[in-house]
PDB file of N, CA and C in Angstrom:
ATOM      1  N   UNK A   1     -10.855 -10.342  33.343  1.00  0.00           N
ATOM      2  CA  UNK A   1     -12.251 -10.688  33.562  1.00  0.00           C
ATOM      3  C   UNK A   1     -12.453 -11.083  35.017  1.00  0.00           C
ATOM      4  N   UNK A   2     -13.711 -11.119  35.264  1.00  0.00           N
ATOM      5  CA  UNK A   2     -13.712 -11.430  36.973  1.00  0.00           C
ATOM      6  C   UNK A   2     -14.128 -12.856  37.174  1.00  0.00           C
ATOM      7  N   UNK A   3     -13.545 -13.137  38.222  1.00  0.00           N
ATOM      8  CA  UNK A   3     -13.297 -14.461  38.719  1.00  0.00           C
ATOM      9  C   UNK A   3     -14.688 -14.984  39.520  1.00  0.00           C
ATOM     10  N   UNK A   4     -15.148 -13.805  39.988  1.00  0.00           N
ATOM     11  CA  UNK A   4     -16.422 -14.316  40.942  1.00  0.00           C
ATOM     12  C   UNK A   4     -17.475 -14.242  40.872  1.00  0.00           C
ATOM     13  N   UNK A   5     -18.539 -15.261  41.245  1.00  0.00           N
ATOM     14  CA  UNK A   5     -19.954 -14.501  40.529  1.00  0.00           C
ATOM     15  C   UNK A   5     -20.607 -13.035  41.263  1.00  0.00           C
ATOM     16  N   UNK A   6     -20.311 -13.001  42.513  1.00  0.00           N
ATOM     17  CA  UNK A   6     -20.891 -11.485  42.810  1.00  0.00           C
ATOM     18  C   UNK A   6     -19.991 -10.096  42.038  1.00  0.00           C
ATOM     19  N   UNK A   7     -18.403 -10.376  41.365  1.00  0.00           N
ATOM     20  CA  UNK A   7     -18.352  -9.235  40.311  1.00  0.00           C
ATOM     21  C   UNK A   7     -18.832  -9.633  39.582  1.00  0.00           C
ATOM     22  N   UNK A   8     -19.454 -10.274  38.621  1.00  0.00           N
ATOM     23  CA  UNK A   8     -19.985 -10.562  37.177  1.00  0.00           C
ATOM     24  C   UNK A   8     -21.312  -9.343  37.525  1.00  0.00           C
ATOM     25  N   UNK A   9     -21.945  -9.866  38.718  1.00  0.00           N
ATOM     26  CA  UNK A   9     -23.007  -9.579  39.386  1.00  0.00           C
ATOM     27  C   UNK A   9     -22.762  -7.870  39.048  1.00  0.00           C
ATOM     28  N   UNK A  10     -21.968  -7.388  39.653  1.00  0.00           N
ATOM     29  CA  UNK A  10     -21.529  -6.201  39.977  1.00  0.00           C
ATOM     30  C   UNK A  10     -21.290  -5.183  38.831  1.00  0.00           C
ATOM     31  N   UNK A  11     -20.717  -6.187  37.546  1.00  0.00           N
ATOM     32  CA  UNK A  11     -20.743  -5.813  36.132  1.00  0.00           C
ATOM     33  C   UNK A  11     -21.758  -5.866  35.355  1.00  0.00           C
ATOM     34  N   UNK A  12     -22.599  -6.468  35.613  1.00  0.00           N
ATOM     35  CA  UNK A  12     -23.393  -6.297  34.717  1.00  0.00           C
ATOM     36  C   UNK A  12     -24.795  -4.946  35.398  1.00  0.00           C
ATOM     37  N   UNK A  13     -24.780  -5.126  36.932  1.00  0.00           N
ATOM     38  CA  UNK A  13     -25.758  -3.890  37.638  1.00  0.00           C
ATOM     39  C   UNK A  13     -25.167  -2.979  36.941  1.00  0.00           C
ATOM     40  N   UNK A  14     -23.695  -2.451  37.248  1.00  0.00           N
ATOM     41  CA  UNK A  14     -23.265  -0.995  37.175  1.00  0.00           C
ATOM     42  C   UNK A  14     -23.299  -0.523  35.578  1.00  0.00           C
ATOM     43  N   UNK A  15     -23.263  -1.887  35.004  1.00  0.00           N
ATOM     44  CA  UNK A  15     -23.413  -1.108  33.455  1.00  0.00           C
ATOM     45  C   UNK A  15     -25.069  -0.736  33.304  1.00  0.00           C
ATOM     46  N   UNK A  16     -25.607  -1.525  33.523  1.00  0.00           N
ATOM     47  CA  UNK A  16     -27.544  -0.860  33.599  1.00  0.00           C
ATOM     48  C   UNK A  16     -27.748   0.408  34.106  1.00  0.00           C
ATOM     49  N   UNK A  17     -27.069   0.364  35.219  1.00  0.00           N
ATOM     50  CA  UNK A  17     -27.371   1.556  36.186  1.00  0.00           C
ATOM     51  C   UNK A  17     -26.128   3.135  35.584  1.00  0.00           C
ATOM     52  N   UNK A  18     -25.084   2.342  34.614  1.00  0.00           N
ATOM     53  CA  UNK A  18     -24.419   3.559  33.911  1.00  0.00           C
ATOM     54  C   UNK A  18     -25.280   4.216  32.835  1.00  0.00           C
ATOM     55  N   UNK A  19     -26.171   3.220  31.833  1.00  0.00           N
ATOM     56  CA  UNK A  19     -26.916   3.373  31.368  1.00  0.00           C
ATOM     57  C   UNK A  19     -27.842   4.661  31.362  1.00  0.00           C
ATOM     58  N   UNK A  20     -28.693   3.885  32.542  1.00  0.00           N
ATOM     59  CA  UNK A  20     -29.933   4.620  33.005  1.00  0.00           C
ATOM     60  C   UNK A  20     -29.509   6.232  33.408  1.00  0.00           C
ATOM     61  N   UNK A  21     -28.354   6.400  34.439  1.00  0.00           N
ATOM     62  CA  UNK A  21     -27.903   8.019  34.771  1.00  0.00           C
ATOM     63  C   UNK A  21     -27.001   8.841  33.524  1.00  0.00           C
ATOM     64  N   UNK A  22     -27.170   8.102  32.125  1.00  0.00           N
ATOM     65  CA  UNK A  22     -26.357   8.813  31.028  1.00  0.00           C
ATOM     66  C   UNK A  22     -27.503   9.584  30.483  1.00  0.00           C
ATOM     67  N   UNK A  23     -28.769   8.281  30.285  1.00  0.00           N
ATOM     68  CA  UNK A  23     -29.924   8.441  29.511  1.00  0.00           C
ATOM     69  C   UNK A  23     -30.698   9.955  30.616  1.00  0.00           C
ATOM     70  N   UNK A  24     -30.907  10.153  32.030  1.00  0.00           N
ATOM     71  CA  UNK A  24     -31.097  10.853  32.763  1.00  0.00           C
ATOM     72  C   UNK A  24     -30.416  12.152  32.332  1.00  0.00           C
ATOM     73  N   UNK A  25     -29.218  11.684  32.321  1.00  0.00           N
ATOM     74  CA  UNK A  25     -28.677  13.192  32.410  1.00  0.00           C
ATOM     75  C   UNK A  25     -28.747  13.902  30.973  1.00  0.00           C
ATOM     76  N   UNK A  26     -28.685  13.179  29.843  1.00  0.00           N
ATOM     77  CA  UNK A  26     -28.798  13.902  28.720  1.00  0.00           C
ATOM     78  C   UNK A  26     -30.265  14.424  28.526  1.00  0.00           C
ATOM     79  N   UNK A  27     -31.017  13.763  29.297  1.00  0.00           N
ATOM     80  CA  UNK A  27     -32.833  14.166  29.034  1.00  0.00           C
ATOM     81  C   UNK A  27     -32.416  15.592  29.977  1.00  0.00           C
ATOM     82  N   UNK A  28     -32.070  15.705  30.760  1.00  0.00           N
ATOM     83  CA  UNK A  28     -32.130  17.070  31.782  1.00  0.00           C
ATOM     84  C   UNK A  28     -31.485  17.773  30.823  1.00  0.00           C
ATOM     85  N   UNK A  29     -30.189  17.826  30.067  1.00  0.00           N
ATOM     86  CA  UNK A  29     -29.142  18.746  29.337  1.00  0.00           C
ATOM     87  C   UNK A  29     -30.422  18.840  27.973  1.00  0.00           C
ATOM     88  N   UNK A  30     -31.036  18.412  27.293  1.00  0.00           N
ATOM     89  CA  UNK A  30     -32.081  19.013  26.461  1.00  0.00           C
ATOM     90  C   UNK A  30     -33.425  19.487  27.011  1.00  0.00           C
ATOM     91  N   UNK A  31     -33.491  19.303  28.325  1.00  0.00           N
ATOM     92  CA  UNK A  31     -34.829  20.282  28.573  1.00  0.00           C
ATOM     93  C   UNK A  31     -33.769  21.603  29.019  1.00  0.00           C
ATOM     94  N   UNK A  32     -32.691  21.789  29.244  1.00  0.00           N
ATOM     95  CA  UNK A  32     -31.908  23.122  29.788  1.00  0.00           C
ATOM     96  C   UNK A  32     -31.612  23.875  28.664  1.00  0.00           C
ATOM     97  N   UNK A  33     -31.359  23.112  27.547  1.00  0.00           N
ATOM     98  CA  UNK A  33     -31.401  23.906  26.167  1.00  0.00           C
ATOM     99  C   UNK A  33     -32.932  24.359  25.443  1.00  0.00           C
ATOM    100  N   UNK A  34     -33.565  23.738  26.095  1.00  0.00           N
ATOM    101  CA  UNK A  34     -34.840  24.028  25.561  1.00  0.00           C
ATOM    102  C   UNK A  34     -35.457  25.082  26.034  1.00  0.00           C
ATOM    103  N   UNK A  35     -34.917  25.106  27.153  1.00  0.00           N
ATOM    104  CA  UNK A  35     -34.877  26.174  28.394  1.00  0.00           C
ATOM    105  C   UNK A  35     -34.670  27.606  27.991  1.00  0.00           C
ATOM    106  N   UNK A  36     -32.956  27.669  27.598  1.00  0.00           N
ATOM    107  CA  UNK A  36     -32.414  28.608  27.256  1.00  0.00           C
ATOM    108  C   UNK A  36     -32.967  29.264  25.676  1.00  0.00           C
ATOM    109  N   UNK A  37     -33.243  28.186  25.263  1.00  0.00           N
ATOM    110  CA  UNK A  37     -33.677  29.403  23.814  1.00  0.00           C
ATOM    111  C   UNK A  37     -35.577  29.968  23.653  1.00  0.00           C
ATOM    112  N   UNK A  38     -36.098  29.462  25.145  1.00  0.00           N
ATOM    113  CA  UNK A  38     -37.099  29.407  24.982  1.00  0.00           C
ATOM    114  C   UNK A  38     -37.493  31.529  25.553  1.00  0.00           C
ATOM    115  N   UNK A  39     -38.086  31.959  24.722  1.00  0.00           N
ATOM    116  CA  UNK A  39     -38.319  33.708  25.131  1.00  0.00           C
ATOM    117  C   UNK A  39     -39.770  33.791  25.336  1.00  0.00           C
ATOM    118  N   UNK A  40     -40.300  32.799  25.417  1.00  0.00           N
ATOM    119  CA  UNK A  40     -41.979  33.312  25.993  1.00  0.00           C
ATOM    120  C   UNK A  40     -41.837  32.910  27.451  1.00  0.00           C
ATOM    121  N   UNK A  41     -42.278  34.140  28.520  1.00  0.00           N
ATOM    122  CA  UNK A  41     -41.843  34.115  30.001  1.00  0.00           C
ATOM    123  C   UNK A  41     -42.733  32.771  30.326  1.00  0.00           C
ATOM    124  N   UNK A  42     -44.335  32.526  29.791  1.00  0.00           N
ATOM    125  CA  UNK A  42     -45.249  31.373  30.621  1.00  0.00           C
ATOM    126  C   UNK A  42     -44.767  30.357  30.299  1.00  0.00           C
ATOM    127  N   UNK A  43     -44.103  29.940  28.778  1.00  0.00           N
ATOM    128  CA  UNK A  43     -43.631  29.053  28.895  1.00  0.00           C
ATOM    129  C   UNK A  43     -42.480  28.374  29.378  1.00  0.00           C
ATOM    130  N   UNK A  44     -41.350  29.487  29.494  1.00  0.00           N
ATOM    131  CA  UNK A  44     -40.544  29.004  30.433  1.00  0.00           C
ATOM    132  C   UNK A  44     -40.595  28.833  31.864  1.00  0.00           C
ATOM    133  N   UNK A  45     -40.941  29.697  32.726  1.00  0.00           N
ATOM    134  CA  UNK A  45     -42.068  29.280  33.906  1.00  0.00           C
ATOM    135  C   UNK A  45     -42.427  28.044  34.064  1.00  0.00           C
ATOM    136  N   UNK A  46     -43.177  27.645  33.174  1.00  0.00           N
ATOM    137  CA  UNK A  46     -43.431  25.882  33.315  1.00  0.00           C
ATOM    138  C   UNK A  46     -41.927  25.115  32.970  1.00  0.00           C
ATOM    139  N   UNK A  47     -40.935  25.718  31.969  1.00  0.00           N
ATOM    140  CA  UNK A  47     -39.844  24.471  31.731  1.00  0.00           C
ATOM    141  C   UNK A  47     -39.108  24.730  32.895  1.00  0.00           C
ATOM    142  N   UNK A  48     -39.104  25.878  33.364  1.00  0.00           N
ATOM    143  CA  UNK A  48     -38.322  25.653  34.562  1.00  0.00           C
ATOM    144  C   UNK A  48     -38.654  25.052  36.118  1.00  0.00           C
ATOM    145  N   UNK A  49     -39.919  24.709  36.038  1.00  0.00           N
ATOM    146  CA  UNK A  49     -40.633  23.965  37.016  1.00  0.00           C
ATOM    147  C   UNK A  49     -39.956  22.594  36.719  1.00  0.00           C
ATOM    148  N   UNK A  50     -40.258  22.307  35.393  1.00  0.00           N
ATOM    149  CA  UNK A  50     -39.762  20.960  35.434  1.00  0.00           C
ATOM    150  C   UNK A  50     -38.530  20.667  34.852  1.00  0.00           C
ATOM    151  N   UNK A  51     -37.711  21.421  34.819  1.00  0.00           N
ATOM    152  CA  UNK A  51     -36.170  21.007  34.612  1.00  0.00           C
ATOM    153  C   UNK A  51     -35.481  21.623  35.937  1.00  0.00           C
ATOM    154  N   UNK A  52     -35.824  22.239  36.683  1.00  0.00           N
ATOM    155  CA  UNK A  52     -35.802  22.428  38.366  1.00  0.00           C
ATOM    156  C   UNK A  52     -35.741  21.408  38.832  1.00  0.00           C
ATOM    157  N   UNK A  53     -37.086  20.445  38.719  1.00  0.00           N
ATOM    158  CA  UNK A  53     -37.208  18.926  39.609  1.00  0.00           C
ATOM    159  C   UNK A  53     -36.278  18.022  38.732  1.00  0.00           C
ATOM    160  N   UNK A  54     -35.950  17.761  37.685  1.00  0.00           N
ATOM    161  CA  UNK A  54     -34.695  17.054  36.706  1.00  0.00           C
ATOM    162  C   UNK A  54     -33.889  16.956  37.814  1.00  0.00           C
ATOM    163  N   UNK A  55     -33.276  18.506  38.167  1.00  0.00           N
ATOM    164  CA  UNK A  55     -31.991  18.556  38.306  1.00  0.00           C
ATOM    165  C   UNK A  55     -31.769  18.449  39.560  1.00  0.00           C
ATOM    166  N   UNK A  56     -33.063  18.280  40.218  1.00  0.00           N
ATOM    167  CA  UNK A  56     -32.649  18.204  41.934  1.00  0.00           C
ATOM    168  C   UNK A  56     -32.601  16.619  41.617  1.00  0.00           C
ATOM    169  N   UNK A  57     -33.440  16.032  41.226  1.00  0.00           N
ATOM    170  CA  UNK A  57     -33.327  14.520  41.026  1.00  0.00           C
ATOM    171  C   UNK A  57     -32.071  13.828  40.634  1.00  0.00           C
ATOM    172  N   UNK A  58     -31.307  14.528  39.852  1.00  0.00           N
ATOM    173  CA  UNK A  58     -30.322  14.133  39.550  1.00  0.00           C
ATOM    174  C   UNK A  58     -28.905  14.251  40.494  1.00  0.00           C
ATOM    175  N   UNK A  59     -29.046  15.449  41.317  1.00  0.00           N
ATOM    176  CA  UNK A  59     -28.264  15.594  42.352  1.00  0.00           C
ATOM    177  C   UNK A  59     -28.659  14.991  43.454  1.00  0.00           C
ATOM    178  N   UNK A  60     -29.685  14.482  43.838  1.00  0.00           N
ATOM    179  CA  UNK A  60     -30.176  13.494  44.936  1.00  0.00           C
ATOM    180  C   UNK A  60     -30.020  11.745  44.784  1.00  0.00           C
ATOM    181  N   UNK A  61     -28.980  11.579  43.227  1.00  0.00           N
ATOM    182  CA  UNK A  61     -28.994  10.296  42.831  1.00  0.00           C
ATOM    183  C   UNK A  61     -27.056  10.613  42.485  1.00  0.00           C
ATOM    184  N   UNK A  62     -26.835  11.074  42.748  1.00  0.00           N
ATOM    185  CA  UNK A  62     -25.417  11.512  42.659  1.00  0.00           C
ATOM    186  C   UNK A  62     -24.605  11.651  41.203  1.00  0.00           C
ATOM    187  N   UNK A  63     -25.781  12.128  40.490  1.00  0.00           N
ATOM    188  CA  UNK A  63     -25.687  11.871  38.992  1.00  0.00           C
ATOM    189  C   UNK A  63     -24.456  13.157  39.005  1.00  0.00           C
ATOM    190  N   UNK A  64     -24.996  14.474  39.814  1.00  0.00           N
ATOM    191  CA  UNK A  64     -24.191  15.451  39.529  1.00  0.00           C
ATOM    192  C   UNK A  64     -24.015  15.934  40.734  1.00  0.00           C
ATOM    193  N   UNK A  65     -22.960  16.923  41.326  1.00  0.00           N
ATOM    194  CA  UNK A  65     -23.123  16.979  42.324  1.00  0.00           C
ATOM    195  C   UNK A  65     -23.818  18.403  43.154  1.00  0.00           C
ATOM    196  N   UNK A  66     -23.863  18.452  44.266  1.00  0.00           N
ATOM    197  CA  UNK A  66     -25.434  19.589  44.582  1.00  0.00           C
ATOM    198  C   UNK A  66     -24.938  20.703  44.082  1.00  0.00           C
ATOM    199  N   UNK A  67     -23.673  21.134  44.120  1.00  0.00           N
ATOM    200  CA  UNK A  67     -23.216  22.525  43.890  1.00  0.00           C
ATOM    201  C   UNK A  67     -23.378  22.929  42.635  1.00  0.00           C
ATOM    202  N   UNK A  68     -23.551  21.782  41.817  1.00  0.00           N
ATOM    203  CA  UNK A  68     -23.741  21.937  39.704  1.00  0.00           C
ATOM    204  C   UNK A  68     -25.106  22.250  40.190  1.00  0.00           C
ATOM    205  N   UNK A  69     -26.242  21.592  40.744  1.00  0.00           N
ATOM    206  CA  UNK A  69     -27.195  21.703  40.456  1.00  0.00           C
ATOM    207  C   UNK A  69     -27.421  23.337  40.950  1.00  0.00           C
ATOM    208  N   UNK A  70     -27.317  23.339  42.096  1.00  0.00           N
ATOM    209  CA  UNK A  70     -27.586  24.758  42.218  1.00  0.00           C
ATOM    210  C   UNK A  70     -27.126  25.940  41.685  1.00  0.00           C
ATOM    211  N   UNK A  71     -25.977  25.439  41.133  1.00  0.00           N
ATOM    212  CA  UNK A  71     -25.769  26.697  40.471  1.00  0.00           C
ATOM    213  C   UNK A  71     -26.419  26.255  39.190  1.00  0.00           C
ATOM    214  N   UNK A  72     -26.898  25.685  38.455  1.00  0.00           N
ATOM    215  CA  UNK A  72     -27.252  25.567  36.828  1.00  0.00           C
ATOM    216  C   UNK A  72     -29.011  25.890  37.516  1.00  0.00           C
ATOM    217  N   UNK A  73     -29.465  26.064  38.332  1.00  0.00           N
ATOM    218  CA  UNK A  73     -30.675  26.276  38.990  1.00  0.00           C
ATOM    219  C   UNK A  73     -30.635  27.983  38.679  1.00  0.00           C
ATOM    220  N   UNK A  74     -29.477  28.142  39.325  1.00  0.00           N
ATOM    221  CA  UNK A  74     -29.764  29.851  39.729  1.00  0.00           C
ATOM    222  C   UNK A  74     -29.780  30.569  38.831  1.00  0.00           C
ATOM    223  N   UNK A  75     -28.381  30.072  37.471  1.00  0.00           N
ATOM    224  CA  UNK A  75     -28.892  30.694  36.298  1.00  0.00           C
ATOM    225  C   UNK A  75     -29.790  30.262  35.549  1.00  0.00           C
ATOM    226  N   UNK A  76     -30.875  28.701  35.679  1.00  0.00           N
ATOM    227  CA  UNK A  76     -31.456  29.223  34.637  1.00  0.00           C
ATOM    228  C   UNK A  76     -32.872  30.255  35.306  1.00  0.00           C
ATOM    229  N   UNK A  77     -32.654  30.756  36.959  1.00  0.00           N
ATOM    230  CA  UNK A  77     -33.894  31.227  37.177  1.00  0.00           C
ATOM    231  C   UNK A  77     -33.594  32.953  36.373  1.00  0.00           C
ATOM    232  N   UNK A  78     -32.652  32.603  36.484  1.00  0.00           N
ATOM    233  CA  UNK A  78     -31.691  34.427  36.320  1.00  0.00           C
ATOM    234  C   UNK A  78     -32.399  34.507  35.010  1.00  0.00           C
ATOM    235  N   UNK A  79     -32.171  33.723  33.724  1.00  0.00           N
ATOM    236  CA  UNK A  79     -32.667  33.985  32.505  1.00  0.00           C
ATOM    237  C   UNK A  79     -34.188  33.753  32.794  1.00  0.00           C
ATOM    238  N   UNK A  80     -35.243  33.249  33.360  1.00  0.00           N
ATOM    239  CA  UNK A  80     -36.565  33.530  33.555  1.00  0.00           C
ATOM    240  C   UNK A  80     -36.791  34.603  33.466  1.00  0.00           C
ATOM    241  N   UNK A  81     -36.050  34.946  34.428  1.00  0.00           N
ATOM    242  CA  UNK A  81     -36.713  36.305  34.914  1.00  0.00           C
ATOM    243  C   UNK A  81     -36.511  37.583  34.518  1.00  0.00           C
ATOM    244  N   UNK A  82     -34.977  37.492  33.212  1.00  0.00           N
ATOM    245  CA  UNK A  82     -34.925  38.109  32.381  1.00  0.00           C
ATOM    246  C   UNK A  82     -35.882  38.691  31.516  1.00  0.00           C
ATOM    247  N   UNK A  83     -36.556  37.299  31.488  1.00  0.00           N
ATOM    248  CA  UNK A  83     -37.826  37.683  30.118  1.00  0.00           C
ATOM    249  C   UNK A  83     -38.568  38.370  30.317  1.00  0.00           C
ATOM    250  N   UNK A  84     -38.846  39.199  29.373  1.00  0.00           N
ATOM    251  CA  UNK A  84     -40.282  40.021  29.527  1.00  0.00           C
ATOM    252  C   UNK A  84     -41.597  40.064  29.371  1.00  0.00           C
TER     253      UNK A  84
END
């Protein structure tokens, strides 16, 4: 256990803040599935607008790092644009 009050301090931030980027990242991993099974082109168009900004957000908070994001970016534009 820790001896000092700035780790107690330190334990109890990083567990909030483990929290908060679990709860983040699983909300992005179900709009990407929602993503993928979605076959109407307008509506994916819009999910990919906003699971686009998810995932830059999440790589700008070091949730994941830029190279996941961009690549989980590129394919899901690849399947957009699949659709017909």
């Amino acid at each position: 256990m820790a001896n000092h009050k700035s780790a107690l301090k330190r334990i109890r931030s990083s567990a909030a803040r483990r929290l908060r980027n679990r709860y983040q990242h699983k909300t992005t991993r179900t709009f990407v599935k929602r993503l993928r099974n979605t076959s109407d082109k307008n509506e994916a168009l819009e999910l990919y607008n906003k699971v686009s900004s998810m995932i830059d957000k999440l790589a700008k908070k070091n949730i994941i790092h830029d190279n996941k994001a961009a690549n989980q970016k590129s394919k899901l534009r690849k399947h957009v644009n699949s659709l017909a």
